[in-house]
Protein backbone atom coordinates (compact mmCIF):
# COMPACT_ATOMS: atom_id res chain seq x y z
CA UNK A 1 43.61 197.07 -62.18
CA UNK A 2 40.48 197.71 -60.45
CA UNK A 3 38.07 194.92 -61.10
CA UNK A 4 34.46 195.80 -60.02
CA UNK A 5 32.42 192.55 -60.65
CA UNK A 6 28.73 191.66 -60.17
CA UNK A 7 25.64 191.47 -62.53
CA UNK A 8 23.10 191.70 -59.55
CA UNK A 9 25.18 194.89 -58.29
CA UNK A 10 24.99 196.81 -61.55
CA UNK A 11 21.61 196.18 -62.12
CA UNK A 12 20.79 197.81 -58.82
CA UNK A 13 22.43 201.29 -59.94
CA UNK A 14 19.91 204.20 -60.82
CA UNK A 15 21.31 205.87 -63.60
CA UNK A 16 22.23 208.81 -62.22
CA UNK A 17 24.49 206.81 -60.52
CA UNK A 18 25.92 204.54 -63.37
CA UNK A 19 26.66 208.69 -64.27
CA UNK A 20 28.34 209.38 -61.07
CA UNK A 21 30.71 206.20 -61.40
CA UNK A 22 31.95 207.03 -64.74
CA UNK A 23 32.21 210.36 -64.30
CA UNK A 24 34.51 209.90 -60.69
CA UNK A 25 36.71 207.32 -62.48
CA UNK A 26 37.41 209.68 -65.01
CA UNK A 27 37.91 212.72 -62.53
CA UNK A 28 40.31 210.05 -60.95
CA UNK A 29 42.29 208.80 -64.03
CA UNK A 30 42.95 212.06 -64.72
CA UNK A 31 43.03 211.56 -68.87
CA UNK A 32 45.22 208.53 -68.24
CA UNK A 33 45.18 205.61 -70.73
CA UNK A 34 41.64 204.56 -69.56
CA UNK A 35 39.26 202.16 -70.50
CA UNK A 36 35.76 201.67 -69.83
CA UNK A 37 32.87 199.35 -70.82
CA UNK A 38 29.69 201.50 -69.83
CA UNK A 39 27.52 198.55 -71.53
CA UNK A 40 29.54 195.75 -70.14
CA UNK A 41 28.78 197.79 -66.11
CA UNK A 42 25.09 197.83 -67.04
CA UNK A 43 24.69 194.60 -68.71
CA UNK A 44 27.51 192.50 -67.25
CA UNK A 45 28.58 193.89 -63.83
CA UNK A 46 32.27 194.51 -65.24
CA UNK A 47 33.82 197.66 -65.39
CA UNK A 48 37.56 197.80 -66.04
CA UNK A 49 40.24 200.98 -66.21
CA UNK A 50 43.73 200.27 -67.08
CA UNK A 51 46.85 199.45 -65.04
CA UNK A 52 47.95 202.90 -66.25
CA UNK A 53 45.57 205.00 -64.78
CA UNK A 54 45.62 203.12 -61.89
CA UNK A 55 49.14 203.34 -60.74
CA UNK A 56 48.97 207.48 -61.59
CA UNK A 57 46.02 207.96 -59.09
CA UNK A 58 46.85 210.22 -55.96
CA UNK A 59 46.81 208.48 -53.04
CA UNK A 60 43.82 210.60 -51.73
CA UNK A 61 42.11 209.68 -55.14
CA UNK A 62 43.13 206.27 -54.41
CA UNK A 63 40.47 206.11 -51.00
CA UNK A 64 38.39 208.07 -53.24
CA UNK A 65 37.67 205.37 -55.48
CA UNK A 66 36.66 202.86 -53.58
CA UNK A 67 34.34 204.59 -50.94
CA UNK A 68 32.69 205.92 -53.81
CA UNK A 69 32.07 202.99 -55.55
CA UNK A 70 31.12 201.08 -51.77
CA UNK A 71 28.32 203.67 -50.99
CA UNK A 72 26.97 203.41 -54.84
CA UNK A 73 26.68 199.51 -54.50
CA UNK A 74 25.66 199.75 -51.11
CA UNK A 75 26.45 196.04 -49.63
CA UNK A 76 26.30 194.40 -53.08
CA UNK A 77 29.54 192.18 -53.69
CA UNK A 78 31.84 193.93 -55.49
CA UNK A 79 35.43 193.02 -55.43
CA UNK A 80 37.36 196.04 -55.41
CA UNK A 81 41.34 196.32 -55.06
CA UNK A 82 42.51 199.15 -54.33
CA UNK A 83 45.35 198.84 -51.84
CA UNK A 84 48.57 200.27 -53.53
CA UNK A 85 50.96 197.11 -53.49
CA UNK A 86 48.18 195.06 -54.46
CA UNK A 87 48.28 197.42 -57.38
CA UNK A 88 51.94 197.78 -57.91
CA UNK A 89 51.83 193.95 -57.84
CA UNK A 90 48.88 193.45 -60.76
CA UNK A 91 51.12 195.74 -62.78
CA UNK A 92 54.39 194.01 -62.54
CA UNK A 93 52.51 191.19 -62.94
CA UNK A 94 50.87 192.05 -66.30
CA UNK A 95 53.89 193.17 -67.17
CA UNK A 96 55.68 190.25 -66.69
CA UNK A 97 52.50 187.79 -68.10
CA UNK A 98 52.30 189.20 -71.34
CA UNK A 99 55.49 188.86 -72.52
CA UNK A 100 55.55 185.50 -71.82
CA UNK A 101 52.09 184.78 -73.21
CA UNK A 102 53.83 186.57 -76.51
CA UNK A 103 56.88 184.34 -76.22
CA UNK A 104 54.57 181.42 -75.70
CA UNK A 105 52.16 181.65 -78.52
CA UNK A 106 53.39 180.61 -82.01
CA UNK A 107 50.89 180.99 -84.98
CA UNK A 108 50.43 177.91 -87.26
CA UNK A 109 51.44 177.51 -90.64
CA UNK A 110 48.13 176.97 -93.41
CA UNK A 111 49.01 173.28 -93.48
CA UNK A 112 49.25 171.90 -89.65
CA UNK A 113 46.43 169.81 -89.19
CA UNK A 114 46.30 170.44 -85.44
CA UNK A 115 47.03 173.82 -85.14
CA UNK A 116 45.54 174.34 -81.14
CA UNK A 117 47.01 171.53 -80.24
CA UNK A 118 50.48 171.94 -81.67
CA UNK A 119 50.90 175.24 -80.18
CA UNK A 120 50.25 173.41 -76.46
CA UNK A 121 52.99 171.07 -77.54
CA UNK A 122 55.16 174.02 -78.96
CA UNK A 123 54.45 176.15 -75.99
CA UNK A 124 55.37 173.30 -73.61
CA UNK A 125 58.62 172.76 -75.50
CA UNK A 126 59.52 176.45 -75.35
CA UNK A 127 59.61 176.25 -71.44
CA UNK A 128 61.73 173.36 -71.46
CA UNK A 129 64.47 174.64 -73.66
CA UNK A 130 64.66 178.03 -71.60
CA UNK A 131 64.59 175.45 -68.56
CA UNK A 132 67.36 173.29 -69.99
CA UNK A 133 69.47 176.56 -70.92
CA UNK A 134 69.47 177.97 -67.75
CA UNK A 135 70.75 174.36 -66.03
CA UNK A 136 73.30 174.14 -68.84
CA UNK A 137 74.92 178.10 -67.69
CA UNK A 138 74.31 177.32 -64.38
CA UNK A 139 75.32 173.62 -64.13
CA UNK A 140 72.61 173.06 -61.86
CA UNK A 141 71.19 170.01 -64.09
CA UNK A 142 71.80 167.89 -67.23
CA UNK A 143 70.14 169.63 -70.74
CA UNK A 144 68.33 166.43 -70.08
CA UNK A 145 66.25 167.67 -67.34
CA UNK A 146 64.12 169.54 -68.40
CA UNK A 147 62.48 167.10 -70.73
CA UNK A 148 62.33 164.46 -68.17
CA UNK A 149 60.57 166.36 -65.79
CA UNK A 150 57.26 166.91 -68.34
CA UNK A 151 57.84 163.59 -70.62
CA UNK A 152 58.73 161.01 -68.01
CA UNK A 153 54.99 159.97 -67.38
CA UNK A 154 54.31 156.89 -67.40
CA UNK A 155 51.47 155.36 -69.35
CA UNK A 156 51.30 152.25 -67.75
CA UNK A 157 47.70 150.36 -67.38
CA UNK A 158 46.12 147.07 -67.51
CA UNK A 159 44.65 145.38 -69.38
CA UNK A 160 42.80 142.09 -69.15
CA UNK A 161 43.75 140.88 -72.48
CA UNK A 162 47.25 140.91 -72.28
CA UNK A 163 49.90 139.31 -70.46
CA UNK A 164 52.67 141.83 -68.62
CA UNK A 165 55.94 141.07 -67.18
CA UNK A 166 58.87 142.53 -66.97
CA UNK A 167 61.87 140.93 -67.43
CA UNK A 168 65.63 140.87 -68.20
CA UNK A 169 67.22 139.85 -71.54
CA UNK A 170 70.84 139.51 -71.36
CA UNK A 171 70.64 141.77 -68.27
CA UNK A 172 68.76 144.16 -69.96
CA UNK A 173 65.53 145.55 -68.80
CA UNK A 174 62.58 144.18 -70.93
CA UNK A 175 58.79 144.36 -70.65
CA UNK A 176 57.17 141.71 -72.41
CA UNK A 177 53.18 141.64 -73.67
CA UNK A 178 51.37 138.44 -74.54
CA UNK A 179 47.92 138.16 -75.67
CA UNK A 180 46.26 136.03 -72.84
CA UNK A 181 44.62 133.35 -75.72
CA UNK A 182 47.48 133.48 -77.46
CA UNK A 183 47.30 129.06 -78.05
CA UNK A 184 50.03 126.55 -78.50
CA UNK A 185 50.87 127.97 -81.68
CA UNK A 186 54.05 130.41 -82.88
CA UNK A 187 53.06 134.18 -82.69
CA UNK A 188 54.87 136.73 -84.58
CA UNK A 189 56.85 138.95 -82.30
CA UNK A 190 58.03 142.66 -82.13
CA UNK A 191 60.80 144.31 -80.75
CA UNK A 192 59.71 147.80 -79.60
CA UNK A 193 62.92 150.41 -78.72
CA UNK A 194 61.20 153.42 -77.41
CA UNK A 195 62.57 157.27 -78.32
CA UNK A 196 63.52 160.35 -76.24
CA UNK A 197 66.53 161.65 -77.73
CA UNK A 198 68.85 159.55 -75.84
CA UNK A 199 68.60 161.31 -72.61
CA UNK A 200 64.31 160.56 -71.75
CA UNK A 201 61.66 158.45 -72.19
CA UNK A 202 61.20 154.58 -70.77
CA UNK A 203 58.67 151.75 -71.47
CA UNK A 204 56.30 153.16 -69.06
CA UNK A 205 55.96 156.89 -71.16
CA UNK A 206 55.34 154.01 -74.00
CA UNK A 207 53.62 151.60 -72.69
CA UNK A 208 50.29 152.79 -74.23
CA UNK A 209 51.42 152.34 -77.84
CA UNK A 210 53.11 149.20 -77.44
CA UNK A 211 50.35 148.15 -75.64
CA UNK A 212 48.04 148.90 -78.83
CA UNK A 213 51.00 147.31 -80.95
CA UNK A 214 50.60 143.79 -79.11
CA UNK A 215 46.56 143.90 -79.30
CA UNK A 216 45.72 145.78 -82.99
CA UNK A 217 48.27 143.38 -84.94
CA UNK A 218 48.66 139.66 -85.48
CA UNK A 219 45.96 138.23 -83.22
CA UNK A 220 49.08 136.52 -80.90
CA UNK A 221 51.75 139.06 -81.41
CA UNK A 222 53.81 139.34 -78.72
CA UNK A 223 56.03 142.91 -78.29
CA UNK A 224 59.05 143.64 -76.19
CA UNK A 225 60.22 146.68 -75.00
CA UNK A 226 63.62 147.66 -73.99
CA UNK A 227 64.30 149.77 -71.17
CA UNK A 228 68.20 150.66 -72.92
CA UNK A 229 70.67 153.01 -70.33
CA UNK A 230 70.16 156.58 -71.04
CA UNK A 231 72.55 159.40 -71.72
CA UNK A 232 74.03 161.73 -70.53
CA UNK A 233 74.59 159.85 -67.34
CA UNK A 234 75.70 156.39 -69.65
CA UNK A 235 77.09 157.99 -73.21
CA UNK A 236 77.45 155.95 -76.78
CA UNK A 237 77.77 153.03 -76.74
CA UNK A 238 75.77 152.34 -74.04
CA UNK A 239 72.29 152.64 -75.09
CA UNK A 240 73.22 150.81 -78.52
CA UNK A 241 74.87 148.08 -76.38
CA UNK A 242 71.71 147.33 -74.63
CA UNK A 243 69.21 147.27 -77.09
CA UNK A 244 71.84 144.99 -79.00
CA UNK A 245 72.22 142.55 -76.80
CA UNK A 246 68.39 142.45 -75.89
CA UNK A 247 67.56 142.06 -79.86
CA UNK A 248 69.55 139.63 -80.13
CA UNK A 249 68.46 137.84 -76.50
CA UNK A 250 65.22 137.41 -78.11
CA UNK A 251 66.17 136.50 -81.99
CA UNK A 252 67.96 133.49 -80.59
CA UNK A 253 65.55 132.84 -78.28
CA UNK A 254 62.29 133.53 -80.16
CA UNK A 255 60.40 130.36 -79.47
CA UNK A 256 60.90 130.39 -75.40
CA UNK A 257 58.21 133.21 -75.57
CA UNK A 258 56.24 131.43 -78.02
CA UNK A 259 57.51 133.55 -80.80
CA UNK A 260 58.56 132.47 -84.37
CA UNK A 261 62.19 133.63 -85.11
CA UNK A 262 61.01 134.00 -88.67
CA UNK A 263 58.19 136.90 -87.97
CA UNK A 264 60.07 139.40 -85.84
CA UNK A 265 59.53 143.21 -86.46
CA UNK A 266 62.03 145.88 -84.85
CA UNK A 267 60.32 148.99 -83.92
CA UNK A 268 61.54 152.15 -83.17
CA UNK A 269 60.24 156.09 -82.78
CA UNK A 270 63.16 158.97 -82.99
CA UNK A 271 66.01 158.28 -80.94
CA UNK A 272 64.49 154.15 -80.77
CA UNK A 273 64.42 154.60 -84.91
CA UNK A 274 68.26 155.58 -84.95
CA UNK A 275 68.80 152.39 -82.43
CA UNK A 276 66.68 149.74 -84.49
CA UNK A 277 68.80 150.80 -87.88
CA UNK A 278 71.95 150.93 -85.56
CA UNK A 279 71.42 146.84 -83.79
CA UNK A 280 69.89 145.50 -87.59
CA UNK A 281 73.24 147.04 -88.96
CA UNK A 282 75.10 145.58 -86.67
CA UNK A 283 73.39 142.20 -87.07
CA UNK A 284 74.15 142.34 -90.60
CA UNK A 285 77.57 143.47 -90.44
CA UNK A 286 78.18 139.98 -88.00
CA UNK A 287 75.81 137.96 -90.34
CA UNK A 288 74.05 136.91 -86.98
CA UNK A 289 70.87 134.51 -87.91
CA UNK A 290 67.83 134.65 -87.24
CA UNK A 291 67.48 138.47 -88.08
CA UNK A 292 64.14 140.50 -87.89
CA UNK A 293 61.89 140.18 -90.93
CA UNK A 294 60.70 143.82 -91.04
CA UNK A 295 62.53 147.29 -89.68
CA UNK A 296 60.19 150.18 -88.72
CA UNK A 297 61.65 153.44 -88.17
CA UNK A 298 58.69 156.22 -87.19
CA UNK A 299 60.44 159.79 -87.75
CA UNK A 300 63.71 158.38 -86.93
CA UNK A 301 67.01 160.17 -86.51
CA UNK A 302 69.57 158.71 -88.52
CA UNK A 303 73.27 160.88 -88.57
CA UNK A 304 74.64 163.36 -86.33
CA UNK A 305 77.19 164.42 -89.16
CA UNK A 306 75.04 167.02 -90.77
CA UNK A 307 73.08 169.74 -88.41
CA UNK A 308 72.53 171.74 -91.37
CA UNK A 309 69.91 169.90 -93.89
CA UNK A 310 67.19 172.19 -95.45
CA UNK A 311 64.86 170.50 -92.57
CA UNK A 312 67.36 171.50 -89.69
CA UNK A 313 67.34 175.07 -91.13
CA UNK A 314 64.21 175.41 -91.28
CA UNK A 315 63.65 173.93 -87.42
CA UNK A 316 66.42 176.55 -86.56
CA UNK A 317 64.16 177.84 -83.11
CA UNK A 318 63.51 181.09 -84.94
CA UNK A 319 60.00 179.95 -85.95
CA UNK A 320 59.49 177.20 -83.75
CA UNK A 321 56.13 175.11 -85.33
CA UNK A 322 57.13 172.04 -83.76
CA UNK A 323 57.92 170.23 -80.77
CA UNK A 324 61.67 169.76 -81.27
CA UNK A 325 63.95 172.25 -83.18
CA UNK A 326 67.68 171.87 -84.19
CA UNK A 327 69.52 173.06 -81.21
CA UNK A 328 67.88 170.24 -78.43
CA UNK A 329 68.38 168.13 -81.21
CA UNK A 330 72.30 168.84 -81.54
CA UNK A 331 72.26 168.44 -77.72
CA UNK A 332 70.61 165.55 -77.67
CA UNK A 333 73.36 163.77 -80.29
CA UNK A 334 76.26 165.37 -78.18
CA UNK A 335 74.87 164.03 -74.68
CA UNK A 336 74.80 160.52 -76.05
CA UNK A 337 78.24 160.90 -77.24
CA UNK A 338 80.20 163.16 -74.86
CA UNK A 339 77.75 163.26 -71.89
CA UNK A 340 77.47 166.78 -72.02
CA UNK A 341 76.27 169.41 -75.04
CA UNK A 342 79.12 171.53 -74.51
CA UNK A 343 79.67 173.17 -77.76
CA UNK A 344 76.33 172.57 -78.88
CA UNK A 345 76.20 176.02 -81.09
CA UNK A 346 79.86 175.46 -82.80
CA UNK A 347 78.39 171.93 -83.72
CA UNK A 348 74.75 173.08 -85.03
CA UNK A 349 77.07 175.40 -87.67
CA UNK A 350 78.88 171.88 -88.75
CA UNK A 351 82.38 173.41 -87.78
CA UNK A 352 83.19 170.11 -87.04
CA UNK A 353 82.44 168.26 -90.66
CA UNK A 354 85.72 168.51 -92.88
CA UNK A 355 85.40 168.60 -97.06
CA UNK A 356 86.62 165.23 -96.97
CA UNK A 357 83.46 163.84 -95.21
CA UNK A 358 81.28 166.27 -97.49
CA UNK A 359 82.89 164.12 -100.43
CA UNK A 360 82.69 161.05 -98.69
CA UNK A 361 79.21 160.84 -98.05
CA UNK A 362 77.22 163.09 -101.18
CA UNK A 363 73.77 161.67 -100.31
CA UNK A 364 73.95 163.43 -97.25
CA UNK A 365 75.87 166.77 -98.78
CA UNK A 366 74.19 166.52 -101.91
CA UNK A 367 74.64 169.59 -104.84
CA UNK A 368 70.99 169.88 -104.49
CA UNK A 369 70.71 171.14 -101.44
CA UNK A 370 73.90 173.85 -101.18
CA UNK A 371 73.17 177.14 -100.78
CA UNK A 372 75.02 179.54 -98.75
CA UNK A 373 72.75 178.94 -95.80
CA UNK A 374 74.11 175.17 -96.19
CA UNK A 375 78.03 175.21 -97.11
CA UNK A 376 80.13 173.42 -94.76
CA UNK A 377 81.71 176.20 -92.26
CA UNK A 378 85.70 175.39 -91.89
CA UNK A 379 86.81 173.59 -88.55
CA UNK A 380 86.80 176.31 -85.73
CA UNK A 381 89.04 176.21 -83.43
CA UNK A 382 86.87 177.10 -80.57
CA UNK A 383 86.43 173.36 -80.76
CA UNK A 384 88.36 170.93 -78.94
CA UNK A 385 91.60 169.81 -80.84
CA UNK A 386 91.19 166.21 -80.98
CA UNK A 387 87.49 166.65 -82.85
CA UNK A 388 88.52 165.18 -86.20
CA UNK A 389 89.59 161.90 -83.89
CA UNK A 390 85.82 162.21 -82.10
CA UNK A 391 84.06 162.49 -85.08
CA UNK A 392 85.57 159.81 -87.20
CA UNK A 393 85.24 157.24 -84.02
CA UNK A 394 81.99 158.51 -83.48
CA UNK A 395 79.74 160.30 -85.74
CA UNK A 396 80.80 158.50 -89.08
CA UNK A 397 80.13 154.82 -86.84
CA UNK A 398 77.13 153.25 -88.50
CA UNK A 399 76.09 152.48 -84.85
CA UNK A 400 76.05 156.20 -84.32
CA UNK A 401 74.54 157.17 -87.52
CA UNK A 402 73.10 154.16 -88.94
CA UNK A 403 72.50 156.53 -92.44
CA UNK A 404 76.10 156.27 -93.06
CA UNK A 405 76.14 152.32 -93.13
CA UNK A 406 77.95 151.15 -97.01
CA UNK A 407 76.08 149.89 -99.00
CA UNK A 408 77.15 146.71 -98.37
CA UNK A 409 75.13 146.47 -95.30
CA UNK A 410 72.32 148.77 -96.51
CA UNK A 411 71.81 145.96 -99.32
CA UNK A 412 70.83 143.18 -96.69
CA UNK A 413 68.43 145.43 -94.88
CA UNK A 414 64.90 143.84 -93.89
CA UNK A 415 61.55 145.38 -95.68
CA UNK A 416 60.81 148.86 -94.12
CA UNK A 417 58.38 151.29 -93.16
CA UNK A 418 59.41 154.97 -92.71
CA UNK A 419 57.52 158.02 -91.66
CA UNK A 420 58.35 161.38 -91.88
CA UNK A 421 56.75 164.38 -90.82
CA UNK A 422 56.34 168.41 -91.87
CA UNK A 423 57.44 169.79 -88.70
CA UNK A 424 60.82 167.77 -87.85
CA UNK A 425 64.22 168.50 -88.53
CA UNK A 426 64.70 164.53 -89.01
CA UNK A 427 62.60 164.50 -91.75
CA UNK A 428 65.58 164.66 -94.50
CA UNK A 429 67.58 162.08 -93.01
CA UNK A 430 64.55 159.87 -93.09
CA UNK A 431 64.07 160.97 -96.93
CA UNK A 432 68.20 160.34 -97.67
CA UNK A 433 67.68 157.21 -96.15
CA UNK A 434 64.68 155.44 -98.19
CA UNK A 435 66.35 156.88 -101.46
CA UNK A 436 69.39 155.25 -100.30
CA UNK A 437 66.92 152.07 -99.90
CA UNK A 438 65.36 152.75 -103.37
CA UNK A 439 68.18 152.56 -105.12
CA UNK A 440 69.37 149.50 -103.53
CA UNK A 441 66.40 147.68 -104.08
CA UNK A 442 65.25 147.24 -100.80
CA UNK A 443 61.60 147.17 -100.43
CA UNK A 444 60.05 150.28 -98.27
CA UNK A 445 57.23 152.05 -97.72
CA UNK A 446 58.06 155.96 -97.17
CA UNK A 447 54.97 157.61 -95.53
CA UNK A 448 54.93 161.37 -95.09
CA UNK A 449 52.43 163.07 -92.93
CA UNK A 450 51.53 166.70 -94.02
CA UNK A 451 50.90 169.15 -91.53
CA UNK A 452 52.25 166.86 -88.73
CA UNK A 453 54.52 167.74 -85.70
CA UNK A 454 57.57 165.05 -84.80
CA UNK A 455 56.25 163.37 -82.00
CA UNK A 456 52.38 162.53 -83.14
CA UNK A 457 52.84 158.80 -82.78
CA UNK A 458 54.25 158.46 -79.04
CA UNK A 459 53.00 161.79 -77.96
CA UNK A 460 48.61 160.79 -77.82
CA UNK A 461 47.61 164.36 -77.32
CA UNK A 462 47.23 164.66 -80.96
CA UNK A 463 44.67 163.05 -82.80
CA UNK A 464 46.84 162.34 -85.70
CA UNK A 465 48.35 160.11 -82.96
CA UNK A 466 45.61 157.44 -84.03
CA UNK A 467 46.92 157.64 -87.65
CA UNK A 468 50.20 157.10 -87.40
CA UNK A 469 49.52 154.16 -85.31
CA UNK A 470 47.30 152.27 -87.67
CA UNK A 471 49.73 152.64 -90.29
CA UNK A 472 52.52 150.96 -88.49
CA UNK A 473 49.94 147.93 -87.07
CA UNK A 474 48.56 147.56 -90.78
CA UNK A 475 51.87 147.72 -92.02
CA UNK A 476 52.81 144.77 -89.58
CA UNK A 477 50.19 142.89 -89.86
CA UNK A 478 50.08 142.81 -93.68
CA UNK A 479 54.34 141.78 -94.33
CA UNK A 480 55.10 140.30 -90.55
């Protein structure tokens, strides 16, 4: 493309000459696919032809061009390009940009509340599963990767009205934060297990949340935040292990941080949602005392039995509205069990979910939701042979997939607050799990955020961020 630019310059030309140009560009272009902004060369000093034209010039044409255009502006500054790979190069280049910008650019449903902003997260999360795909066929990296190169930035600050350290419970990473006038007195305390789908994320990409947990809540709560081994380099248990042992570090030593064994909260986003219901199970399940008063699970994932919920279809990667779709997610439960999400595509079908398990667990494979798009595909045996063994160790362990817990567990579960949002292919398992809650008894607050991407309350680049996080502080503050 030849891009002529300067205001000053075009104002100079006489208009027989603004003639001349126009009329040697189209000698030149040769009734090529040209265009030309007559007004925009008087008014604006740009004058543009396409690509098209350009690459279909002769090469004396080619030195035609520009001399003509040079003696016309005299010594004004135009920026002309007219050398031949130059050319060759703006072409492939457009060529190559604009599919990309097509790829990249998803338009927003009616209902999404941030619709510019979402499609910068969408966008982003595009690049990273092509990224992650190409180091899965390549074995060059982990699907991991990809989304700890953008989301592994740390948030870390400051801040003169809290009290940081970081510490080890049980030999577990922990970073503790303690209002500085925090008196004498018991505080209530928090437990904070941070999300990334198993494989990303640390207290420093949350430290800006919890930080806003420990100051917006109790006036003296102090939070602690686990920094739990990630997959796929440390699979299941691992990662449950840790944030077990470090829950339970500080339940039975509460008041050695000043904290009241009676007012503890566990708080999780995601991945950290799927932990906090998989350690409280746990704690029930070995009647440990004291256990946390309240369970918060923020768009949690809660089974990696069924990849095929109305929510997973409809997160498939065809449309791609949100930050995470079904595939990464699939990964992302496979990494944390296997280490690797070999298989990934057999799994997303649910080739590996047997009618038995369908009948064994109908809240998750309710009537309501079959269709044909949602029957249970028979085994393949593209998968390995000892799957049925994997999955019933695994998958159906209510440390895996805390949704699957009886109901004898479910029964003794602490007051909760859950959050689900549109654009998440969690959101059903959230929604299976406070019915499962409802008709147990257990008190719960469901809230659902309408035109909301999974991600809003970690992820501060939306504004609905700010939401979110008042919700879970007033919800704290109010039953802690």
């Amino acid at each position: 493309m030849y891009d002529i630019s300067s205001a000053a310059a075009a104002q100079n030309f006489t208009k027989p000459y603004r003639k001349q140009v126009l009329y040697i560009l189209y000698q030149v272009g040769d009734d090529q696919q040209q265009i030309w902004r007559p007004r925009s060369l008087i008014g604006c000093g740009i004058f543009d032809f396409s690509v098209t034209a350009s690459y279909y010039f002769t090469k004396p044409n080619r030195k035609q061009v520009p001399k003509v255009l040079y003696q016309i502006g005299h010594f004004q500054p135009f920026v002309i390009i007219s050398d031949n790979m130059i050319t060759r190069g703006l072409m492939v280049l457009s060529m190559a940009v604009l599919p990309v910008a097509y790829y990249l650019y998803t338009p927003m449903p009616p209902q999404c509340k941030e619709p510019n902003r979402q499609r910068v997260i969408v966008a982003m999360s595009k690049i990273i599963n092509l990224l992650n795909r190409f180091l899965d066929v390549t074995k060059v990296g982990s699907h991991a990767s990809g989304w700890r190169a953008v989301f592994n930035i740390s948030t870390k600050e400051s801040d003169p009205m809290l009290e940081i350290e970081d510490v080890q419970f049980d030999g577990v990473p922990v970073r503790i934060y303690k209002r500085v006038e925090r008196g004498q007195k018991l505080t209530a305390g928090a437990i904070y297990i941070h999300g990334g789908g198993f494989v990303f994320g640390s207290r420093d990409t949350h430290d800006s949340p919890v930080r806003k947990i420990a100051l917006s809540t109790d006036p003296y709560l102090t939070v602690s935040s686990i920094e739990y081994r990630l997959a796929p380099e440390y699979r299941y248990p691992a990662a449950f292990d840790d944030c077990y042992s470090a829950t339970k570090h500080f339940l039975t030593h509460a008041k050695d941080h000043g904290v009241d064994p009676k007012r503890i909260a566990l708080i999780g986003d995601s991945a950290g949602g799927a932990l906090v219901a998989a350690v409280i199970n746990k704690l029930i399940s070995e009647n440990v005392q004291p256990r946390p008063s309240l369970q918060v699970l923020i768009y949690p994932t809660l089974q990696g039995l069924n990849f095929r919920t109305p929510s997973y279809l409809a997160h498939d990667g065809t449309k791609n509205r949100g930050m995470l779709t079904a595939y990464p997610m699939v990964c992302f439960w496979l990494e944390y069990a296997f280490g690797t999400c070999e298989n990934a595509s057999l799994y997303l079908q649910n080739t590996h979910v047997s009618d038995h398990m369908r009948q064994s667990y109908p809240y998750l494979f309710s009537s309501r939701l079959d269709s044909e798009e949602i029957q249970t595909k028979p085994v393949n045996e593209n998968l390995p042979r000892d799957i049925e063994e994997s999955v019933n160790r695994i998958f159906l362990s209510p440390y895996y997939s805390p949704l699957l817990a009886s109901d004898d567990i479910l029964k003794n579960i602490p007051k909760t607050f859950i959050s689900t949002c549109d654009f998440d292919p969690l959101r059903d398992e959230a929604e299976y799990y406070a019915e499962r809650l409802k008709k147990l008894g257990i008190p719960h607050l469901h809230k659902h955020y309408h035109g909301y991407d999974h991600g809003i309350f970690a992820v501060e680049f939306y504004k609905g961020s700010a939401v979110i996080q008042a919700d879970v502080m007033n919800f704290i503050k109010e039953n802690l």
